[in-house]
C-alpha atoms as a PDB file:
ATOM      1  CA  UNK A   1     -14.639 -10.922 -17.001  1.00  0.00           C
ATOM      2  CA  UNK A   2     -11.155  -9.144 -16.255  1.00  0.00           C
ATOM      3  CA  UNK A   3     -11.568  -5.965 -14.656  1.00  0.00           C
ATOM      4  CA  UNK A   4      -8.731  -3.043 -15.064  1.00  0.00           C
ATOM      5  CA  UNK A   5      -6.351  -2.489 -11.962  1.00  0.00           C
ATOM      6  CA  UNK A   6      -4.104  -0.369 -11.334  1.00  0.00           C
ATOM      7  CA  UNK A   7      -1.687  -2.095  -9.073  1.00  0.00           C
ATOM      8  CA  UNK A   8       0.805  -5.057  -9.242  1.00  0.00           C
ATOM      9  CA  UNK A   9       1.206  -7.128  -6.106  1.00  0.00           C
ATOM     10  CA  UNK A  10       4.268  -9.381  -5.472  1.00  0.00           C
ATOM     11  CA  UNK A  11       4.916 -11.327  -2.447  1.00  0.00           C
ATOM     12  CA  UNK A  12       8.363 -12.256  -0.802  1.00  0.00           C
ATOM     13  CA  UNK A  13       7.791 -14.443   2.429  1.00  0.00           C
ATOM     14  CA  UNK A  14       5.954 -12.669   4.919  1.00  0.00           C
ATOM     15  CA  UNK A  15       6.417  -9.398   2.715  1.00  0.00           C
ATOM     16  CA  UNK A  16       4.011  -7.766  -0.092  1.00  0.00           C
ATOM     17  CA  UNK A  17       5.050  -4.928  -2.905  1.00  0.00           C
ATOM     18  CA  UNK A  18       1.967  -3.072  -3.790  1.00  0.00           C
ATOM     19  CA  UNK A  19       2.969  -1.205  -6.914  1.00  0.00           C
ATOM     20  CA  UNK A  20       1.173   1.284  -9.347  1.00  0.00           C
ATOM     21  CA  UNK A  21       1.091   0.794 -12.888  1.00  0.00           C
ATOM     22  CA  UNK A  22      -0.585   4.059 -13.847  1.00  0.00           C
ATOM     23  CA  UNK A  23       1.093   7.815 -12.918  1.00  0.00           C
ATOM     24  CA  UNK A  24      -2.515   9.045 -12.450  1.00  0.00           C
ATOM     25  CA  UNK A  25      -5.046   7.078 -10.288  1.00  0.00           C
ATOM     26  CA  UNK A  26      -8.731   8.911 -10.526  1.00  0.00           C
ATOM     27  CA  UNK A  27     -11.100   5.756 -12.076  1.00  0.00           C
ATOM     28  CA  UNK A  28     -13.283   4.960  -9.489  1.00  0.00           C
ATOM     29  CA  UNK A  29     -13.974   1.983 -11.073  1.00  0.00           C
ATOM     30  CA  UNK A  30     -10.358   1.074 -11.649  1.00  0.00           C
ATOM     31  CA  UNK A  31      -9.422   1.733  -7.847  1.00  0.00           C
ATOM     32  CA  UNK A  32     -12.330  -0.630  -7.175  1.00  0.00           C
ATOM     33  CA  UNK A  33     -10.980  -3.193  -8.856  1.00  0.00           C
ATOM     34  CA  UNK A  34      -7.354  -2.893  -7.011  1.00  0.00           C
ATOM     35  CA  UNK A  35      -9.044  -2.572  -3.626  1.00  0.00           C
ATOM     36  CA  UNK A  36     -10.301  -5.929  -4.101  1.00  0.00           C
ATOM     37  CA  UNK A  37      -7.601  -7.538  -5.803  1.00  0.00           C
ATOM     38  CA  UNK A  38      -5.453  -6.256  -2.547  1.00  0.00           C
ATOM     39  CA  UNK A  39      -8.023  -7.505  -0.715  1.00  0.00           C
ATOM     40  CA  UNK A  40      -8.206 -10.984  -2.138  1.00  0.00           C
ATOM     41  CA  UNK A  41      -4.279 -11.265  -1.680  1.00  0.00           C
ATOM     42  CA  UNK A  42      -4.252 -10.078   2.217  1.00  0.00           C
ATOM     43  CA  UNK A  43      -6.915 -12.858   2.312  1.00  0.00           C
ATOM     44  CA  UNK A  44      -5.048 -15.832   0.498  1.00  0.00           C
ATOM     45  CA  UNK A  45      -1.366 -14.368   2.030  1.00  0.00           C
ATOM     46  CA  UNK A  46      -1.685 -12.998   5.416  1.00  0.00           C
ATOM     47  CA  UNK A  47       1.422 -11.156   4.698  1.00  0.00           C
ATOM     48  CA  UNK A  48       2.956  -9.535   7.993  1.00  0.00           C
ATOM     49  CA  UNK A  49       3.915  -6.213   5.974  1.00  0.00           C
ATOM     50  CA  UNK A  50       2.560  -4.808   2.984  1.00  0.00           C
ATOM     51  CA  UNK A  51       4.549  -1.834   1.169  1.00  0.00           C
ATOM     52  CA  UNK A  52       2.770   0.388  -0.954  1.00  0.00           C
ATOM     53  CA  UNK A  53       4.850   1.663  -3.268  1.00  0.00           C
ATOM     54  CA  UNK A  54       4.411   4.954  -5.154  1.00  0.00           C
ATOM     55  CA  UNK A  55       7.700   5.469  -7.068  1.00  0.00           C
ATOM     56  CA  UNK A  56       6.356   7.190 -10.325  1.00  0.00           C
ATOM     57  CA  UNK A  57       2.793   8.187  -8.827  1.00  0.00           C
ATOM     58  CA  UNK A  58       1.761  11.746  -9.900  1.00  0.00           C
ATOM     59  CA  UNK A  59      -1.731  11.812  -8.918  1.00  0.00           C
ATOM     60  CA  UNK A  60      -4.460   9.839  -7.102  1.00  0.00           C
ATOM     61  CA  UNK A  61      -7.741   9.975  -5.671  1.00  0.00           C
ATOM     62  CA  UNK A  62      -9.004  10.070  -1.965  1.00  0.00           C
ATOM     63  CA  UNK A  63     -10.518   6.714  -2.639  1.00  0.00           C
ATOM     64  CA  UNK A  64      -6.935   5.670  -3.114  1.00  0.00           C
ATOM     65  CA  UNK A  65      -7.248   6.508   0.270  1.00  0.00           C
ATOM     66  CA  UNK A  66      -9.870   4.271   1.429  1.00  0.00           C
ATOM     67  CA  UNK A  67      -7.991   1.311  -0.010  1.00  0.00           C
ATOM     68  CA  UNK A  68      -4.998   1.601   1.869  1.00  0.00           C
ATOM     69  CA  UNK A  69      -6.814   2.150   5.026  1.00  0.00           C
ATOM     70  CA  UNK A  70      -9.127  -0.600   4.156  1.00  0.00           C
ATOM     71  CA  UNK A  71      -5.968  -2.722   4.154  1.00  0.00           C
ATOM     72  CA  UNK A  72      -4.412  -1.527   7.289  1.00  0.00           C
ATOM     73  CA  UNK A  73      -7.890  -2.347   9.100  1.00  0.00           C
ATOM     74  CA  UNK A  74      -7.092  -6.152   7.406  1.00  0.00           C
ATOM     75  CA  UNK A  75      -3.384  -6.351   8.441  1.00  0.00           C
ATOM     76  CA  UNK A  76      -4.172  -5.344  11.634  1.00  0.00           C
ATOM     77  CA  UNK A  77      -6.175  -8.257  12.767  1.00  0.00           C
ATOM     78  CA  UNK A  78      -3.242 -10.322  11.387  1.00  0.00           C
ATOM     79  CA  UNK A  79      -0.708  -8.143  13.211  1.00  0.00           C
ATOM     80  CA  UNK A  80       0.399  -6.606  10.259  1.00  0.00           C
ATOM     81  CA  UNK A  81       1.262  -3.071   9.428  1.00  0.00           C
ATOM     82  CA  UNK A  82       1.243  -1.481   5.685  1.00  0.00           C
ATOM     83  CA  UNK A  83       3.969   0.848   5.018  1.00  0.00           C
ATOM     84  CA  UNK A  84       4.597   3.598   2.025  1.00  0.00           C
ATOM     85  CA  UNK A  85       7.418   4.132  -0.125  1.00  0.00           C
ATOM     86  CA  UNK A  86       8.323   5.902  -2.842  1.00  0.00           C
ATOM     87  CA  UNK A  87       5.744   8.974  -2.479  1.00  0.00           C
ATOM     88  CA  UNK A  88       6.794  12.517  -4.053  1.00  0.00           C
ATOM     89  CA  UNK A  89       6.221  15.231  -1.767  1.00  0.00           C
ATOM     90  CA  UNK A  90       3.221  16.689  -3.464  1.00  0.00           C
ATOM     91  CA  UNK A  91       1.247  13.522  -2.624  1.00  0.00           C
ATOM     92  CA  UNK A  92       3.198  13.056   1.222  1.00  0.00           C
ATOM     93  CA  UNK A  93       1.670  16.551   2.093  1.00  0.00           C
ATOM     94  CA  UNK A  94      -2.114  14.623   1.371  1.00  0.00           C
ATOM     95  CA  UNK A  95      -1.189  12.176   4.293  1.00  0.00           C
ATOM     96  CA  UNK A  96      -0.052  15.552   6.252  1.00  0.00           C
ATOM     97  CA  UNK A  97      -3.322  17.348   5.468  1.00  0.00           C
ATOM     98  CA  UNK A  98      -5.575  14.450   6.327  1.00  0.00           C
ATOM     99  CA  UNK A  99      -3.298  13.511   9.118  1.00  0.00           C
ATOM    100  CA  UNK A 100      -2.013  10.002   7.932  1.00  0.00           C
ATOM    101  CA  UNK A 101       1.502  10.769   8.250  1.00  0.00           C
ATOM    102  CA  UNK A 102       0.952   9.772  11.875  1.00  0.00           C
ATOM    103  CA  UNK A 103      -0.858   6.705  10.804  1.00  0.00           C
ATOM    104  CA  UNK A 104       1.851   5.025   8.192  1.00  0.00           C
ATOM    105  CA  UNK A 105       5.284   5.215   8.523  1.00  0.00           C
ATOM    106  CA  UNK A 106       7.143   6.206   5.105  1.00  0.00           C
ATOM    107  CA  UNK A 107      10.222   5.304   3.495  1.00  0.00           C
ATOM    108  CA  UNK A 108      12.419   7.391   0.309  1.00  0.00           C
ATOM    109  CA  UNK A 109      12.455   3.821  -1.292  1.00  0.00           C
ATOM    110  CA  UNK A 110      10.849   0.506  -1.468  1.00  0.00           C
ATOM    111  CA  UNK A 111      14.454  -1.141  -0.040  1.00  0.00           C
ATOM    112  CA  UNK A 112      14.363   1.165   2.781  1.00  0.00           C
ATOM    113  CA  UNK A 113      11.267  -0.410   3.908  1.00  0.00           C
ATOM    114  CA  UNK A 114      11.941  -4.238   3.024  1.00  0.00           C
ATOM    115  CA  UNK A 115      14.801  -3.190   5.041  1.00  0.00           C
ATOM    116  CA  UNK A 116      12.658  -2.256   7.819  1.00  0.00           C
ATOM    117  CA  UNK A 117      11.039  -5.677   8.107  1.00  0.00           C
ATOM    118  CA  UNK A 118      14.310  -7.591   8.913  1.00  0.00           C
ATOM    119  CA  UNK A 119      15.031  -4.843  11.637  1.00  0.00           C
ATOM    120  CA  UNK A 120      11.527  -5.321  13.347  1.00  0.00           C
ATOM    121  CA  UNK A 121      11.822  -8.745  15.522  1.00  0.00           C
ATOM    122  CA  UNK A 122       9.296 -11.243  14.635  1.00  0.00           C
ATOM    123  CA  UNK A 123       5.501 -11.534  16.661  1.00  0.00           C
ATOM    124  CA  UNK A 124       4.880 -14.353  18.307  1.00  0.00           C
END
């Protein structure tokens, strides 16, 4: 049985995309379903960075949320970090409001932050 997700993942070395495929994200079961699809990747990849990517977002959920700090808490035992790009202000003054600005470092553009990754030098 497929379940419906609302995210496409795609990997470049030690680098992951994370992007949405729906302007709205509400479904609870739908967000359920990406959290452990994003899940099952971190566990198969290991990826060093993951950038979430919101370009064309116009609403989500707090359980949106939940995944992405679910997925820090995973990267973080790998020494990993997820970024966000992308994100419109209406939704960047949610990670102000719940204080996760100071939590995830953002970027205008999902090139902005692969560009990050080859400034950062690698963990050893």
């Amino acid at each position: 049985m497929t379940k419906d997700t609302c995210v496409k993942i795609t990997g470049k070395e030690k680098v992951a995309l994370v992007g949405f495929t729906l302007p709205s994200i509400t479904d609870a079961q739908v967000i359920t379903a990406a959290t452990e699809q994003v899940g099952a990747f971190v566990e198969e990849n290991h990826p060093k960075m993951m950038v979430f990517d919101f370009e064309g977002v116009k609403f989500f959920s707090s359980q949106l949320l939940g995944l992405i700090l679910a997925t820090r808490d995973k990267l973080q035992a790998c020494r990993g970090e997820v970024v966000i790009s992308g994100i419109n202000p209406q939704l960047h003054r949610i990670f102000r409001i719940t204080n996760l600005d100071r939590v995830f470092k953002f970027f205008p553009d999902t090139q902005g932050a692969l560009n990050s990754d080859s400034k950062r030098p690698d963990s050893t």
